[in-house]
Protein backbone atom coordinates (compact mmCIF):
# COMPACT_ATOMS: atom_id res chain seq x y z
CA UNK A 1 28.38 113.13 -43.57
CA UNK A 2 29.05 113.24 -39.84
CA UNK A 3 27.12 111.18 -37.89
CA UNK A 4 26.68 111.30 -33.75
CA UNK A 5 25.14 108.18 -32.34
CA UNK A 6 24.51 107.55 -28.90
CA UNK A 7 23.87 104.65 -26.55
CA UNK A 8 23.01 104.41 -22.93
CA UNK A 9 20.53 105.82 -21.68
CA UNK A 10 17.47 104.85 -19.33
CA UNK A 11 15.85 104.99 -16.19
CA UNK A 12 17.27 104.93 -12.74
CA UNK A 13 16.26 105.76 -9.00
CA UNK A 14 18.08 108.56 -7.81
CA UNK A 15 21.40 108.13 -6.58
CA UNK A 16 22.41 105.86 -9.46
CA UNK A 17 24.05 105.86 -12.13
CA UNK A 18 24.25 106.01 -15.86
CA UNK A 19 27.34 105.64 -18.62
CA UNK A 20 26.44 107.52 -22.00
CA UNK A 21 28.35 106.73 -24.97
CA UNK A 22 28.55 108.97 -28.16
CA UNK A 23 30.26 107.04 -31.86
CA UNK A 24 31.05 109.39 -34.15
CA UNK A 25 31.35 108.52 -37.66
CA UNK A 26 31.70 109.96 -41.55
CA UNK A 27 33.97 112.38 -40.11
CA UNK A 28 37.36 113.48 -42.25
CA UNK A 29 38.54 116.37 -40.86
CA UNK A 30 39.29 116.35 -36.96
CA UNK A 31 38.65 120.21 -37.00
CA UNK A 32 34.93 119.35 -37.19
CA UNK A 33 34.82 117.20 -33.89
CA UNK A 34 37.26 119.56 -32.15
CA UNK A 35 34.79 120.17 -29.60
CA UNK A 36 32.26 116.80 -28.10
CA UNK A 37 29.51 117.98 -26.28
CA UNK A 38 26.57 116.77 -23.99
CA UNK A 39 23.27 118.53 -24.07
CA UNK A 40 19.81 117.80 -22.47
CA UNK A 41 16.12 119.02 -23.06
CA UNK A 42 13.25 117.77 -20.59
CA UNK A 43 10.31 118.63 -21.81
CA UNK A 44 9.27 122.44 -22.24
CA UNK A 45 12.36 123.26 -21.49
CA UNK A 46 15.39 124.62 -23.49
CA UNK A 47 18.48 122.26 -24.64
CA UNK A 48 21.27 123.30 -22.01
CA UNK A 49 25.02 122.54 -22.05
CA UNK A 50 26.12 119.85 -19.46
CA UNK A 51 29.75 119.23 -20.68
CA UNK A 52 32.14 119.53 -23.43
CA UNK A 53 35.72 118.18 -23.94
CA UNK A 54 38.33 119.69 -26.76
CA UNK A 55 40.32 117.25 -28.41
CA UNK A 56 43.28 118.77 -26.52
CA UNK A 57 41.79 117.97 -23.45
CA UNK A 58 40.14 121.26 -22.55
CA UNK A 59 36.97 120.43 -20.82
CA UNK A 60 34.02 122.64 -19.46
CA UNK A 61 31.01 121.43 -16.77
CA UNK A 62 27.69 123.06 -16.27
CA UNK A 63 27.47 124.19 -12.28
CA UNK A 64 24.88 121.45 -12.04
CA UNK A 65 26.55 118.70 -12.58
CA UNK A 66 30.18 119.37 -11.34
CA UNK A 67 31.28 117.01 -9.09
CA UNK A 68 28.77 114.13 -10.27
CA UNK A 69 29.30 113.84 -13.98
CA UNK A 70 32.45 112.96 -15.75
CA UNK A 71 33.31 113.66 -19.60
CA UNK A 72 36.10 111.59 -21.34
CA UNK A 73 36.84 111.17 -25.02
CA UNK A 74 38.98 108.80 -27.25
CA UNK A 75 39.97 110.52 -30.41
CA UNK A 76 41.53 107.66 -31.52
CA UNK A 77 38.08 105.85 -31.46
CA UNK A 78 36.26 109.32 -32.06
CA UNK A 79 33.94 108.11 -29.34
CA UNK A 80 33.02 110.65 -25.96
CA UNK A 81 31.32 109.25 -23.16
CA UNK A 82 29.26 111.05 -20.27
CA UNK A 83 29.58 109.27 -16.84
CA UNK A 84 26.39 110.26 -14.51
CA UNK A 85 27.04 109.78 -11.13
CA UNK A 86 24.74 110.58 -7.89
CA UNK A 87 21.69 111.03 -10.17
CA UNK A 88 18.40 113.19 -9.67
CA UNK A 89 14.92 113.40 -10.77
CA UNK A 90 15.96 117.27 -12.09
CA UNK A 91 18.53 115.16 -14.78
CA UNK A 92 15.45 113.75 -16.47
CA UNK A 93 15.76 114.85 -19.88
CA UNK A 94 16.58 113.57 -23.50
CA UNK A 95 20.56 113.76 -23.95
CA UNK A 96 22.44 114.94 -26.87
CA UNK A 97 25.88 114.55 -28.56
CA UNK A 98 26.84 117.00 -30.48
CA UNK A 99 30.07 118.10 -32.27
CA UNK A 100 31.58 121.60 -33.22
CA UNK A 101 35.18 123.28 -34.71
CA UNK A 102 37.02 125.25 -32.23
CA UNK A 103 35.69 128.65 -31.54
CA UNK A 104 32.27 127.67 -30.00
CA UNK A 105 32.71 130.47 -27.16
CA UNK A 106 32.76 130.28 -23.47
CA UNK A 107 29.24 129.47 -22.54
CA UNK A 108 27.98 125.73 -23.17
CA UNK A 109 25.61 126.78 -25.95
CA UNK A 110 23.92 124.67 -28.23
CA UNK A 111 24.34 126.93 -31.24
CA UNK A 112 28.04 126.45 -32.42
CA UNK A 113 27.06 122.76 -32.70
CA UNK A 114 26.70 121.43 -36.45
CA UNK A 115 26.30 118.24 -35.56
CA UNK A 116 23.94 116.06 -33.56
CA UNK A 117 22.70 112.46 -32.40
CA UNK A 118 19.25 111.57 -32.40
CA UNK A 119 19.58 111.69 -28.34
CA UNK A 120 19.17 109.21 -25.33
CA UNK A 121 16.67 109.39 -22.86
CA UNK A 122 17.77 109.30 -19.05
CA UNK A 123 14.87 109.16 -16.71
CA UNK A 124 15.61 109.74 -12.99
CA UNK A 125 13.02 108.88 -10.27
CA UNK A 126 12.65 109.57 -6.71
């Protein structure tokens, strides 16, 4: 049983910054964590992509956060962690860590993902 926990979050004036970590466990086949993922949902909103990274390295941002977040992984410690830089209120949201095989597409959809942490929240004020 593969299991995504993650550790992190909280609240911040904007400008800040926030570190979000992701532990995976349970997991015996690599294949299945090929792809680490970020999502958020703020409330009545949809879960959107914010960034991936392959285990070979590949990684993929959304537009709005280029330039301010960073994605890294350690597959050695199956761990991925989400640096937040330059924060804003419009990053509120409850973040996810999810995991998928390879073939999850180009877009940075939720749906390829089987597996998923409970989530972090990251509040953002003005």
């Amino acid at each position: 049983q593969v299991q995504l926990v993650e550790s992190g979050g909280g609240s911040v004036e904007a400008g800040g910054s926030l570190r979000l970590s992701c532990a995976v466990s349970g997991s015996s086949n690599d294949m299945d964590i090929y792809w680490m993922a970020w999502f958020r949902q703020a409330p009545g909103k949809e879960r959107e992509g914010v960034a991936r990274a392959s285990r070979a390295g590949y990684i993929l941002y959304a537009d709005s956060v280029k330039g301010r977040f960073v994605i890294s992984r350690d597959n050695a410690k199956n761990t991925v962690v989400l640096q937040m830089n330059n924060l804003k209120p419009e990053d509120t949201a409850m973040y996810y860590c999810a995991a998928a095989p390879p073939g999850v597409g180009a877009a940075l959809a939720p749906s390829p993902y089987r597996h998923w942490g409970q989530g972090t929240q990251v509040t953002v004020s003005a």
